[in-house]
C-alpha atoms as a PDB file:
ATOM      1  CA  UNK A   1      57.023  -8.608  92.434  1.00  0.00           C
ATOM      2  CA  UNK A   2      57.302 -12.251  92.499  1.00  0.00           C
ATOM      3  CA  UNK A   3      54.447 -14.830  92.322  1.00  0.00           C
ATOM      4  CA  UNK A   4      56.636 -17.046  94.769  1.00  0.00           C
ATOM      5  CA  UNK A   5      56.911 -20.005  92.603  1.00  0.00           C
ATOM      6  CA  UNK A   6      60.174 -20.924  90.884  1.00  0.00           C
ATOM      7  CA  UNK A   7      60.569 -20.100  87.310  1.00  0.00           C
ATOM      8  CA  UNK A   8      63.177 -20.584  85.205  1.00  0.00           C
ATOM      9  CA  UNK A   9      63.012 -16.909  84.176  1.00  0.00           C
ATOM     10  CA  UNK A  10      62.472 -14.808  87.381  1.00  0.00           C
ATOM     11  CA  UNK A  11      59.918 -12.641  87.554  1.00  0.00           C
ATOM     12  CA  UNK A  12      61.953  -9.380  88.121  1.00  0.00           C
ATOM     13  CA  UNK A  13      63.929 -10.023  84.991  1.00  0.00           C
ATOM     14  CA  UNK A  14      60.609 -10.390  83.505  1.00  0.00           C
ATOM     15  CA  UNK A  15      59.194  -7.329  84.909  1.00  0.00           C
ATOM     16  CA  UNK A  16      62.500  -5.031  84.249  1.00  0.00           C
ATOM     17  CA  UNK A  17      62.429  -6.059  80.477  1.00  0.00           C
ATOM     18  CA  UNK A  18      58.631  -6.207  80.078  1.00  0.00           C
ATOM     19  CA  UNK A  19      58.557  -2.676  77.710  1.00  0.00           C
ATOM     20  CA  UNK A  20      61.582  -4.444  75.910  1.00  0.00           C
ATOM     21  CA  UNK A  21      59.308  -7.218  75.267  1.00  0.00           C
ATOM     22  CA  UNK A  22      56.301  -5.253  74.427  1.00  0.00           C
ATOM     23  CA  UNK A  23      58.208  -2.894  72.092  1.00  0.00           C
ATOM     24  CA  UNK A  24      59.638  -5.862  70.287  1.00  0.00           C
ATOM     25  CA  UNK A  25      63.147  -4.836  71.269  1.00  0.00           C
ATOM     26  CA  UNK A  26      65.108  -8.190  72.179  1.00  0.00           C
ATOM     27  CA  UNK A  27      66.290 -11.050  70.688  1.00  0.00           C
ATOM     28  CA  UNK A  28      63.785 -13.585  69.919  1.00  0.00           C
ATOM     29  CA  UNK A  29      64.881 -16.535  72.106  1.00  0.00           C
ATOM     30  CA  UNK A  30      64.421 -13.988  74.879  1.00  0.00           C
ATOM     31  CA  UNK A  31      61.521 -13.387  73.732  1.00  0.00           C
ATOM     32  CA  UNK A  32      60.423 -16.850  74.018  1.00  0.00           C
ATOM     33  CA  UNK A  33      61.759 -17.450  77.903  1.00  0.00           C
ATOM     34  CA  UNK A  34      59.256 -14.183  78.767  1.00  0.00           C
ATOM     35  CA  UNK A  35      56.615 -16.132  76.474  1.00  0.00           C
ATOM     36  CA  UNK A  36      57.139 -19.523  78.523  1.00  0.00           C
ATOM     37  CA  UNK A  37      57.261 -17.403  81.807  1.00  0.00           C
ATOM     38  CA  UNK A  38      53.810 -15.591  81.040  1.00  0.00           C
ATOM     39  CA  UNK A  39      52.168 -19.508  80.084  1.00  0.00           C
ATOM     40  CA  UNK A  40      53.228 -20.048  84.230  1.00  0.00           C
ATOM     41  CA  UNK A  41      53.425 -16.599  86.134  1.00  0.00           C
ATOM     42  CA  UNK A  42      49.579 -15.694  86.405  1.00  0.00           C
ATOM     43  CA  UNK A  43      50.863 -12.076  88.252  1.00  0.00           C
ATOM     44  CA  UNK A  44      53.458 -11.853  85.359  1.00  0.00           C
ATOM     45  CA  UNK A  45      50.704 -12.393  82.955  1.00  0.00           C
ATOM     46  CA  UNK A  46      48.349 -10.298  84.535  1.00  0.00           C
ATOM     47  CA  UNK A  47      51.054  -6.737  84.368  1.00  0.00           C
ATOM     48  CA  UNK A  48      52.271  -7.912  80.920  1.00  0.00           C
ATOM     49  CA  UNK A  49      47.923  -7.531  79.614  1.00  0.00           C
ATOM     50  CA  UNK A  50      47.641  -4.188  81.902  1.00  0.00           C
ATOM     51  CA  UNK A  51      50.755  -2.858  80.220  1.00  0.00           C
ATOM     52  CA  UNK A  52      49.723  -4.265  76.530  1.00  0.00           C
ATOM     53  CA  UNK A  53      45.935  -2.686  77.413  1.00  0.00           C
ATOM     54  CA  UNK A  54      48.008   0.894  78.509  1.00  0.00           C
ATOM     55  CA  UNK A  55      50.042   0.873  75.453  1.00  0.00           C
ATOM     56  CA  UNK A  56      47.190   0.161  73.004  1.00  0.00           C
ATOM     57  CA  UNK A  57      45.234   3.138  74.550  1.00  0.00           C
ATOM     58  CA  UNK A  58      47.454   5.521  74.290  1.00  0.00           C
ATOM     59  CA  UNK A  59      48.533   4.698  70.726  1.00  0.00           C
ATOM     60  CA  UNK A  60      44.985   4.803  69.867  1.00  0.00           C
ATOM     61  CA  UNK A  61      44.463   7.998  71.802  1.00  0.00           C
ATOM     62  CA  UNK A  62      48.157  10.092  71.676  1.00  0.00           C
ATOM     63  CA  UNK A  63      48.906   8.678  67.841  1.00  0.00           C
ATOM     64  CA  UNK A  64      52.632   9.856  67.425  1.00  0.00           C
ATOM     65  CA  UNK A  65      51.556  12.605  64.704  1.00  0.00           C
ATOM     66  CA  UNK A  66      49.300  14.146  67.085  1.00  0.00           C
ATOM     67  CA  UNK A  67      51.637  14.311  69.651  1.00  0.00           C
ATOM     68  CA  UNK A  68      53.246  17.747  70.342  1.00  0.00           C
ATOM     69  CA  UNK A  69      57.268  17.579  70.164  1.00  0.00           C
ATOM     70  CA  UNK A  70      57.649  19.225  73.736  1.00  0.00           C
ATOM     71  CA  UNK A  71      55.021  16.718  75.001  1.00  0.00           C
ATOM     72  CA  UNK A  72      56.872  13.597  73.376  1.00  0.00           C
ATOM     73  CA  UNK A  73      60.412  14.931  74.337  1.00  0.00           C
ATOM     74  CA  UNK A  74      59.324  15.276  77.772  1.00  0.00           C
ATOM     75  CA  UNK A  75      57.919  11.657  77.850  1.00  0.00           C
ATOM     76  CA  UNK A  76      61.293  10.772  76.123  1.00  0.00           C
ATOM     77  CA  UNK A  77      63.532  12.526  78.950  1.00  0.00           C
ATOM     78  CA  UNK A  78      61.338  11.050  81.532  1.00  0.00           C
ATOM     79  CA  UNK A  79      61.454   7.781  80.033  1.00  0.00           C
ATOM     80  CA  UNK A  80      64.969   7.927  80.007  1.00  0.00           C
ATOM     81  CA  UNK A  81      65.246   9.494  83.188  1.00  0.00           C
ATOM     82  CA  UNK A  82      63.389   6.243  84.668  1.00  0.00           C
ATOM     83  CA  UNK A  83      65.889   3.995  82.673  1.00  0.00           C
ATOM     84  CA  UNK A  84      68.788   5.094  84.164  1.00  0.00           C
ATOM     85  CA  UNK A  85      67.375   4.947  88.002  1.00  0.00           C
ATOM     86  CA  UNK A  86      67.477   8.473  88.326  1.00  0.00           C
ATOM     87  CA  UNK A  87      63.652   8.584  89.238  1.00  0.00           C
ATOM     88  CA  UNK A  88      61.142   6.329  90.406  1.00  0.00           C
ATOM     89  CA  UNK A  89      57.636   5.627  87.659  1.00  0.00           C
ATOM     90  CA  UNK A  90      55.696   5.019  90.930  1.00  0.00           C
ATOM     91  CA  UNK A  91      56.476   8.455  92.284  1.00  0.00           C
ATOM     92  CA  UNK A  92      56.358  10.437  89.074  1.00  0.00           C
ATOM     93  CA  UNK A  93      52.756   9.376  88.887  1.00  0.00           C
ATOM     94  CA  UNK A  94      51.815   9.793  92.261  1.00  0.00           C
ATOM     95  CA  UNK A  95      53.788  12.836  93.093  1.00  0.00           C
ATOM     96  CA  UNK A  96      52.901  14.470  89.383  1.00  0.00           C
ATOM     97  CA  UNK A  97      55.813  13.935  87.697  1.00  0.00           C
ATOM     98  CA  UNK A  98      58.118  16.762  86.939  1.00  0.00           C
ATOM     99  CA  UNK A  99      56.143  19.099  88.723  1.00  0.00           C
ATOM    100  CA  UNK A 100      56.651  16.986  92.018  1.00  0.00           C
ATOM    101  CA  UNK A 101      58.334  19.299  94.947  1.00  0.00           C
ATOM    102  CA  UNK A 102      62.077  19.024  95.405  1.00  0.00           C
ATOM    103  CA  UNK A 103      61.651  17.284  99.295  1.00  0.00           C
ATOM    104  CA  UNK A 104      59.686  14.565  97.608  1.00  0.00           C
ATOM    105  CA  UNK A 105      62.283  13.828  95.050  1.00  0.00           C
ATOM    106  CA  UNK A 106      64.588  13.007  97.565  1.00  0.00           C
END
């Protein structure tokens, strides 16, 4: 995704490190450049509060001593399954995740 307009952070670097961001997981000054980005990129902005809004609900909904250690270590192995490029997030939700048939994994 791109908004089309020149940044000096691009929006896909934005985008790829946007759970970094919201996790508080990078360096500050990076931190900062996504911060300057979001004041400019209206998309940017825009996935940034969806993910923020998606993360807050589930927190408030799936707090992490409710969660049931099979459920959370299949998030985690999907998670990191997504991470390394080894699946797609747009076709695990679409397709129902692990559960998806083997043709549409391809």
């Amino acid at each position: 995704m791109s908004c089309g307009e020149p940044h000096e952070t691009d929006c896909s670097e934005v985008l790829d490190h946007l759970y970094e961001f919201l996790d508080r997981e990078m360096p500050e000054g990076d931190c900062t450049k996504f911060e300057v980005h979001f004041e400019e990129c209206s998309p940017c902005l825009e996935k940034y509060g969806l993910e923020q809004a998606v993360k807050k609900l589930v927190k408030r909904c799936c707090g992490q001593d409710d969660v049931p250690t099979d459920l959370r270590s299949k998030v985690m192995g999907r998670i990191d399954l997504i991470r390394s490029g080894q699946a797609v997030p747009e076709q695990d939700v679409a397709l129902g995740g692990a559960d998806r048939p083997a043709a549409a994994a391809e």
